[in-house]
N, C-alpha and C. Protein backbone atom coordinates (compact mmCIF):
# COMPACT_ATOMS: atom_id res chain seq x y z
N UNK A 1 -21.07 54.94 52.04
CA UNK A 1 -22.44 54.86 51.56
C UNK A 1 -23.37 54.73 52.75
N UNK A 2 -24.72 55.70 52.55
CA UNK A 2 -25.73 54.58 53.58
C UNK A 2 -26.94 55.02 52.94
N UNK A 3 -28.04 54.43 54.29
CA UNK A 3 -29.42 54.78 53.60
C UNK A 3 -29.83 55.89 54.18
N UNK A 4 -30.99 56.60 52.96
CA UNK A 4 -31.37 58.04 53.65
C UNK A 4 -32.76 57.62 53.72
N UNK A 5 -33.54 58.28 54.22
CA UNK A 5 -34.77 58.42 54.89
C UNK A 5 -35.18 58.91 54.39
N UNK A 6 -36.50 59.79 53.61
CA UNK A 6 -37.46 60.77 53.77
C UNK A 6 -38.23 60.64 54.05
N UNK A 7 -39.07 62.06 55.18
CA UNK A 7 -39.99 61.57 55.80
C UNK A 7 -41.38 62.19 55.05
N UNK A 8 -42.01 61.34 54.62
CA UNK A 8 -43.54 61.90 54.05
C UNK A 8 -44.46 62.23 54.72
N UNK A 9 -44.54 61.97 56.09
CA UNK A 9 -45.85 62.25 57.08
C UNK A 9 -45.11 62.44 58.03
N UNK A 10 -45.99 63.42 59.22
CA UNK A 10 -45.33 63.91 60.63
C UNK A 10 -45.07 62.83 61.94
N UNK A 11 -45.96 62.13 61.23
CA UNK A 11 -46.16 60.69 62.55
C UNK A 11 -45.42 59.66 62.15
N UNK A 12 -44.56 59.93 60.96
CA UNK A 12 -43.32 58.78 60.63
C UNK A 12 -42.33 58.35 61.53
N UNK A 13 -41.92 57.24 61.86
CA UNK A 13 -40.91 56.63 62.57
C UNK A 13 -39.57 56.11 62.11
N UNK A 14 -39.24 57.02 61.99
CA UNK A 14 -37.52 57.12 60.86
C UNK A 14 -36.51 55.96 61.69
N UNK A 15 -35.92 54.92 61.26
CA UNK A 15 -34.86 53.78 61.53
C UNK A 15 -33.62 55.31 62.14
N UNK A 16 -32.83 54.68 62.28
CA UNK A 16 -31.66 55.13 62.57
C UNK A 16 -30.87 55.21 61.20
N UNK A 17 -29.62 56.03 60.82
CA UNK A 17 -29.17 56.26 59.59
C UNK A 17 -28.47 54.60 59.51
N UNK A 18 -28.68 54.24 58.69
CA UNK A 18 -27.77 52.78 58.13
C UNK A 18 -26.65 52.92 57.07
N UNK A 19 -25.19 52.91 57.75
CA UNK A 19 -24.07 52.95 57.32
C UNK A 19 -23.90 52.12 56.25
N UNK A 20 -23.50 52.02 55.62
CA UNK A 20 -22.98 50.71 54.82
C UNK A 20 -21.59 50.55 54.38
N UNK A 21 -20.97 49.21 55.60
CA UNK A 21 -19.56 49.57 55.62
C UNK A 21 -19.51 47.71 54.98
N UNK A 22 -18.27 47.80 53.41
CA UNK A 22 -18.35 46.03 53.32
C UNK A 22 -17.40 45.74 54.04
N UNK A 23 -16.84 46.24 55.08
CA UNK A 23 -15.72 45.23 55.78
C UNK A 23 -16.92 44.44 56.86
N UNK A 24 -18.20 44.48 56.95
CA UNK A 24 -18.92 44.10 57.91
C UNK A 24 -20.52 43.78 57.45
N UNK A 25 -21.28 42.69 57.51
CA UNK A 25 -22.49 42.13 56.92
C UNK A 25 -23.50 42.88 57.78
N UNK A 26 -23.75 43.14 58.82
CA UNK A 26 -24.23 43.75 59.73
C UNK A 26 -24.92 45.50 59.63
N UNK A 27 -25.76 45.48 58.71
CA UNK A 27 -26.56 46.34 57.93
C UNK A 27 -27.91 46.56 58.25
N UNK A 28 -28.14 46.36 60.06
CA UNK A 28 -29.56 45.81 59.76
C UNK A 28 -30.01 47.33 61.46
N UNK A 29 -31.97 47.26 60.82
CA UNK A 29 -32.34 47.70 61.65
C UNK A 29 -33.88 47.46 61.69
N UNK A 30 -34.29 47.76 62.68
CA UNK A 30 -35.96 47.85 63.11
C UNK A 30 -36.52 48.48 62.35
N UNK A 31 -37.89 47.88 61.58
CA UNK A 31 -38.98 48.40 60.94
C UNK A 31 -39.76 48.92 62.01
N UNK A 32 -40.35 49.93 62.05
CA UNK A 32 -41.58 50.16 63.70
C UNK A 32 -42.24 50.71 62.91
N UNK A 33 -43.73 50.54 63.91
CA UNK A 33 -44.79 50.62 63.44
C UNK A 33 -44.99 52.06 64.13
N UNK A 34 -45.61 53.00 63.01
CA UNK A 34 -45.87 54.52 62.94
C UNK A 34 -46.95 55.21 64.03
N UNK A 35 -47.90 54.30 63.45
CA UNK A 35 -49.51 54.36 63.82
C UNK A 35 -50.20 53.73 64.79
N UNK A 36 -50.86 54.14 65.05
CA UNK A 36 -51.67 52.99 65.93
C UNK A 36 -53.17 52.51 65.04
N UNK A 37 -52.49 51.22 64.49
CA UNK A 37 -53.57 50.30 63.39
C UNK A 37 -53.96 48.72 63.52
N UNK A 38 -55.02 48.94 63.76
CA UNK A 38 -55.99 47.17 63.87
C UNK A 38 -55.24 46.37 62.42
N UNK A 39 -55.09 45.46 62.77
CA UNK A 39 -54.98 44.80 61.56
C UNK A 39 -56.26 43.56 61.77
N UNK A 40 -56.72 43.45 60.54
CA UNK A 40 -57.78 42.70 60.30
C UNK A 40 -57.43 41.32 60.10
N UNK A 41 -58.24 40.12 60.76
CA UNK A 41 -58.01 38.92 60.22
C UNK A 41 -58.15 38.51 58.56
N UNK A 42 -57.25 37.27 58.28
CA UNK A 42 -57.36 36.74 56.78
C UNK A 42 -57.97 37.76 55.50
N UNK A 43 -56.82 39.10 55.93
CA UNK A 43 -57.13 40.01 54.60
C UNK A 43 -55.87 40.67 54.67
N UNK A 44 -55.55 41.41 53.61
CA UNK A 44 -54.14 41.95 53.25
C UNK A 44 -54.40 43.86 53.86
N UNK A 45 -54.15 43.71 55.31
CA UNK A 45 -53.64 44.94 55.90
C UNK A 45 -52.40 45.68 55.24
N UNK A 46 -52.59 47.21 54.88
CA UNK A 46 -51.57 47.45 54.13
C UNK A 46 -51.13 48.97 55.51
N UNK A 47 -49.69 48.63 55.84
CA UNK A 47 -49.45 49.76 56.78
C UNK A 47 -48.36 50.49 55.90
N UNK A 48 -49.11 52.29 56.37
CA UNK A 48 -48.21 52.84 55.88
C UNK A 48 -47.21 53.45 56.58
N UNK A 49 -46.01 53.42 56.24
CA UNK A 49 -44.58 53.54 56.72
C UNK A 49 -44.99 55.29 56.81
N UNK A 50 -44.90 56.05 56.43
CA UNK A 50 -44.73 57.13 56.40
C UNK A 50 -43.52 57.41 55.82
N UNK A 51 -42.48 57.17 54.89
CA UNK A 51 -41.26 57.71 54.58
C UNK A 51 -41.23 56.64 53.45
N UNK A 52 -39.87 56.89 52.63
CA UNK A 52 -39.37 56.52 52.01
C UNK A 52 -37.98 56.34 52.18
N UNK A 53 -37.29 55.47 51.62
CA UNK A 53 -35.77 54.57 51.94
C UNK A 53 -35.45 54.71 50.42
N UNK A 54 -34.03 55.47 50.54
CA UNK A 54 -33.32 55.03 49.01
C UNK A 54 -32.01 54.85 49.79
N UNK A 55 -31.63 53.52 48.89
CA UNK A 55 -30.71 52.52 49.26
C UNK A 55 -29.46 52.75 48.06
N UNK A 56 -28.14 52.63 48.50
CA UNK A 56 -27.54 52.48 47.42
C UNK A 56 -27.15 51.61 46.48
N UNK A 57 -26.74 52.30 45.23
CA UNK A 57 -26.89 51.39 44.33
C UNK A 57 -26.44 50.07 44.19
N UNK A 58 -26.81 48.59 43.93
CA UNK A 58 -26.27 47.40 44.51
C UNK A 58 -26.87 46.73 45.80
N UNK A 59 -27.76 47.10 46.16
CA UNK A 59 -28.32 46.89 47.59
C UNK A 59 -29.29 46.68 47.13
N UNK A 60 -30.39 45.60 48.35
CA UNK A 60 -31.14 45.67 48.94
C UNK A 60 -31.86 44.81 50.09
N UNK A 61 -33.14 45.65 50.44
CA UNK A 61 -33.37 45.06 51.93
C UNK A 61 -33.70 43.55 51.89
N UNK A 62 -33.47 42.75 53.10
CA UNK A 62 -34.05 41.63 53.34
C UNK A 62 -34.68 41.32 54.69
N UNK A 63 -36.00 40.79 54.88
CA UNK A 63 -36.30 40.76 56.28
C UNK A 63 -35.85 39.42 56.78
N UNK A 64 -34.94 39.61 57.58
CA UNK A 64 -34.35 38.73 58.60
C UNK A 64 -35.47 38.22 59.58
N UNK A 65 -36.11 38.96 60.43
CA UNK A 65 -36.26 38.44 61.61
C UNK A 65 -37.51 39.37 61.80
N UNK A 66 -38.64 38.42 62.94
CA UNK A 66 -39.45 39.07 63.30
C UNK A 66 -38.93 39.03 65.25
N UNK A 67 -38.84 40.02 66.10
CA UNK A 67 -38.31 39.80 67.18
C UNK A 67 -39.36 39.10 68.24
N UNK A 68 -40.35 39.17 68.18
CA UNK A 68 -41.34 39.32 68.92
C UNK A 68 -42.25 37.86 68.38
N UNK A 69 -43.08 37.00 69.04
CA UNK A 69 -44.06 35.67 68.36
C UNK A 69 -44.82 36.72 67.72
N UNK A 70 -45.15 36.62 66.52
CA UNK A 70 -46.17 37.59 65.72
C UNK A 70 -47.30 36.94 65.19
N UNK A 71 -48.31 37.69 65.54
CA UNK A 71 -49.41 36.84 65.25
C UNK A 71 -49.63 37.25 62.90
N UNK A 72 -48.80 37.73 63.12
CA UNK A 72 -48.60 38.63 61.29
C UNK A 72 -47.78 38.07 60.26
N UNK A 73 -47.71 38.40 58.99
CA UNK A 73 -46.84 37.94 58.47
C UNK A 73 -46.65 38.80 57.37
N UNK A 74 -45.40 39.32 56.97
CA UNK A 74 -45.45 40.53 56.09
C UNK A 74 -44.88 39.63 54.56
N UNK A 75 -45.89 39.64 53.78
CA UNK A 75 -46.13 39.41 52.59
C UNK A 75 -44.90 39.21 51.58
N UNK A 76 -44.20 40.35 51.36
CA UNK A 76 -42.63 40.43 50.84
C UNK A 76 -41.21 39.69 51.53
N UNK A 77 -41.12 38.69 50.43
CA UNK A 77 -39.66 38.20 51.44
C UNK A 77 -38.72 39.21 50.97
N UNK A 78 -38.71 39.58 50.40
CA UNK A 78 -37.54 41.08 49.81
C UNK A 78 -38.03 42.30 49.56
N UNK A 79 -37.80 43.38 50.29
CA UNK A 79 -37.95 44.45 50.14
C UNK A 79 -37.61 44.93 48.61
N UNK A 80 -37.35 45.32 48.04
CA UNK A 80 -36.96 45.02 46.99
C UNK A 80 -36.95 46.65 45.68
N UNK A 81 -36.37 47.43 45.73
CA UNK A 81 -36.36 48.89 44.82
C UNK A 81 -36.28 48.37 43.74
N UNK A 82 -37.22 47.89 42.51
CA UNK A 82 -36.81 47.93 41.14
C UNK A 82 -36.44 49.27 40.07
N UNK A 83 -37.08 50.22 40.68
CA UNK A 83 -36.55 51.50 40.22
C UNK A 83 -36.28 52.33 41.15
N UNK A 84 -35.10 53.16 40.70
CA UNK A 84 -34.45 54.69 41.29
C UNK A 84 -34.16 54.28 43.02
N UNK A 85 -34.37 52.60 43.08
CA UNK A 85 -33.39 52.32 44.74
C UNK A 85 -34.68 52.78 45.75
N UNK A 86 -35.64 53.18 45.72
CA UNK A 86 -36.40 53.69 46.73
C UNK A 86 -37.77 52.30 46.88
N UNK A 87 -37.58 52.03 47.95
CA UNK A 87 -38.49 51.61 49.14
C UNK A 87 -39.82 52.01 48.95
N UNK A 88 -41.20 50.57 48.99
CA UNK A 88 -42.35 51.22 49.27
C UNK A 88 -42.17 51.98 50.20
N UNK A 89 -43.77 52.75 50.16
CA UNK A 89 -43.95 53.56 51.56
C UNK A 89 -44.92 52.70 52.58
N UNK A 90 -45.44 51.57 51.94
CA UNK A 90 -46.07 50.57 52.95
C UNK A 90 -45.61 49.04 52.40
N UNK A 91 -46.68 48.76 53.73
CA UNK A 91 -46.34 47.02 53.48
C UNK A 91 -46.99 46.50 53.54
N UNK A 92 -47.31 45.14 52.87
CA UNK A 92 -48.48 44.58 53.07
C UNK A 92 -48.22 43.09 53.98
N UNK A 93 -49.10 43.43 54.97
CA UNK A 93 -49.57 42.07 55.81
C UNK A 93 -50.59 41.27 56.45
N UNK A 94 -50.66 39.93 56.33
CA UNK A 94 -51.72 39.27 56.63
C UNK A 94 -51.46 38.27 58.10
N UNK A 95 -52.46 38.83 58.87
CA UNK A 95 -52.41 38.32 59.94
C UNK A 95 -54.39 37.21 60.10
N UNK A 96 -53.35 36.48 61.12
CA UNK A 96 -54.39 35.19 61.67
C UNK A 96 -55.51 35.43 62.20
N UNK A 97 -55.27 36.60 63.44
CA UNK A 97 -56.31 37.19 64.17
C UNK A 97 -56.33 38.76 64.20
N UNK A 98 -57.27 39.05 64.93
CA UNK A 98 -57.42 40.65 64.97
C UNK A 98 -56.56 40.95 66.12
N UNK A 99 -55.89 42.17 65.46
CA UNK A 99 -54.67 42.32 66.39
C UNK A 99 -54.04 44.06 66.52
N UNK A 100 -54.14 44.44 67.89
CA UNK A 100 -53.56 45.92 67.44
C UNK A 100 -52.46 46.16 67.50
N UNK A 101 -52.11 47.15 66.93
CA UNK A 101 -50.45 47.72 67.00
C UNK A 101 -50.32 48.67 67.45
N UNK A 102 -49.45 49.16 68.18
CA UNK A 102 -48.99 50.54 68.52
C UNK A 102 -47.96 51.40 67.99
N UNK A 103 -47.84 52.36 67.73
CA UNK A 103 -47.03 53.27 67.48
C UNK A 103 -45.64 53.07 68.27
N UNK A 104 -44.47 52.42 67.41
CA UNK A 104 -43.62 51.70 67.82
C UNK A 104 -43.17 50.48 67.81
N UNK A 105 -44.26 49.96 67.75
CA UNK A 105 -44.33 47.95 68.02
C UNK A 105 -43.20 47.72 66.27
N UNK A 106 -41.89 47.02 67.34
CA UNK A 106 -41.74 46.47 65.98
C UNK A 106 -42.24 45.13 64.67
N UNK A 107 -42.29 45.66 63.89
CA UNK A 107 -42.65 44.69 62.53
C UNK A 107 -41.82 43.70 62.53
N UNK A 108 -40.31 44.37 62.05
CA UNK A 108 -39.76 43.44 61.62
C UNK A 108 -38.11 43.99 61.36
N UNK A 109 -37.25 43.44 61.39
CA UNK A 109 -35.76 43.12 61.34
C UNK A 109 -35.17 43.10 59.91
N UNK A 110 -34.43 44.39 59.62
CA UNK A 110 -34.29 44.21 58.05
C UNK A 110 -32.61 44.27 57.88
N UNK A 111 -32.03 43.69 57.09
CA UNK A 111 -30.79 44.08 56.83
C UNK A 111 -30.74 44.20 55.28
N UNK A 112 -29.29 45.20 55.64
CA UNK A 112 -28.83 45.74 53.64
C UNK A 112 -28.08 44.44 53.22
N UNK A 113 -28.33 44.47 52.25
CA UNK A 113 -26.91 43.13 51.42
C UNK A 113 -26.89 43.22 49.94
N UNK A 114 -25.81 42.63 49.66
CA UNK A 114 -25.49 43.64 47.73
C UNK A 114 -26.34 42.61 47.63
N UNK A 115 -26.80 43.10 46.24
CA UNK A 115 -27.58 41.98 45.00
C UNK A 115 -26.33 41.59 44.22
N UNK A 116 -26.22 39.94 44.31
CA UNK A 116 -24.78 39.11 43.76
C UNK A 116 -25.72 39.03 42.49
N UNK A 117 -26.85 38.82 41.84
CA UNK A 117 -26.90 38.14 40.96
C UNK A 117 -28.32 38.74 40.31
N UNK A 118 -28.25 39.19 39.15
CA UNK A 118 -29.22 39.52 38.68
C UNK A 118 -29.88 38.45 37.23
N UNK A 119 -31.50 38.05 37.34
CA UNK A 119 -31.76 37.07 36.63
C UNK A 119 -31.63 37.66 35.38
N UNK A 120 -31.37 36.79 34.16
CA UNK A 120 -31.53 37.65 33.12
C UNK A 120 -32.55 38.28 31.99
N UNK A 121 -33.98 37.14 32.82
CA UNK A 121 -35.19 37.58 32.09
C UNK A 121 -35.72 38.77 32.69
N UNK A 122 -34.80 39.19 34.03
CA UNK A 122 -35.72 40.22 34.85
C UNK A 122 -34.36 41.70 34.00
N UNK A 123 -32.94 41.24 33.72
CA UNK A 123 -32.45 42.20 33.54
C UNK A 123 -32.77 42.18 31.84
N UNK A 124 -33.60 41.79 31.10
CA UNK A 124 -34.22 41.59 29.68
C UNK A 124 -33.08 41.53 28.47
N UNK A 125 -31.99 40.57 28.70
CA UNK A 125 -30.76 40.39 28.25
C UNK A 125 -30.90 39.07 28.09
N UNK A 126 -30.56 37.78 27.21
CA UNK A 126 -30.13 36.56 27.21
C UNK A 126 -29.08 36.11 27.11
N UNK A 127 -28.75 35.11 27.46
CA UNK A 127 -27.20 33.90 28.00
C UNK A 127 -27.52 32.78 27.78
N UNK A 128 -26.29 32.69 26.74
CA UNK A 128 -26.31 31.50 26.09
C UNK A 128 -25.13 30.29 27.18
C-alpha cells in the first residue's frame, strides 16, 4: 500500500511517495510550503497545498512534529479523510506574528497510522 499524490496546481510541492509497510510505524514525511505566503497575525491563514493525498483505506495522517521553533500553529490535530480517504487541499493556521514563508519552508511532520478505533456516534451505529 502507499499514498498517492495528485497534483492540482503547477507550483505544488509533492512529499515523497509514502510506502506503507506494518512491519514498521515509521510512515512519516514533510509537509512544505508551496508558495511564497505572509501569514497574518491572530487570524486563520488558510495555505493552499496544491495537491491532494488519498491514503489507504484504515489510515490516517497525524501531525507529529513541527521541526523548526514556529512562530504558527496548524489548527488540525488530525489530518483526517472522512470521505473517499482524500486529504484537504489546504490548511488552516494561526500564527502570533506576521510572518513569511517560503516556497519550501517546512510546516510540519506528518505520519500514517491505522485508525484502531472508530467512535460510534461518528460511525452512526449504537453499543450497548
Amino acid at each position: 500500500m502507499s499514498v498517492t499524490f495528485e497534483k492540482l496546481f503547477d507550483w505544488a510541492i509533492l512529499p515523497s511517495k509514502v510506502v506503507v509497510d506494518a512491519s514498521t510505524k515509521n510512515h512519516c514525511f514533510s509537509l512544505k510550503n508551496p508558495q511564497k505566503i505572509r501569514l497574518y497575525p491572530d487570524t486563520i491563514n488558510h495555505i493552499c497545498l496544491g495537491f491532494r493525498m488519498k491514503i489507504p483505506y484504515g489510515y490516517t495522517f497525524q501531525i507529529k512534529k513541527l521541526f523548526k521553533e514556529p512562530v504558527w500553529q496548524i489548527l488540525s490535530d488530525y489530518l483526517i479523510a472522512p470521505y473517499l480517504d482524500n486529504l484537504p487541499v489546504s490548511i488552516p493556521i494561526v500564527s502570533s506574528s506576521e510572518t513569511l514563508l517560503y516556497p519550501g519552508d517546512i510546516l510540519a511532520h506528518l505520519q500514517l497510522y491505522p485508525v484502531c478505533f472508530i467512535s460510534p456516534i461518528l460511525s452512526g451505529k449504537n453499543q450497548y
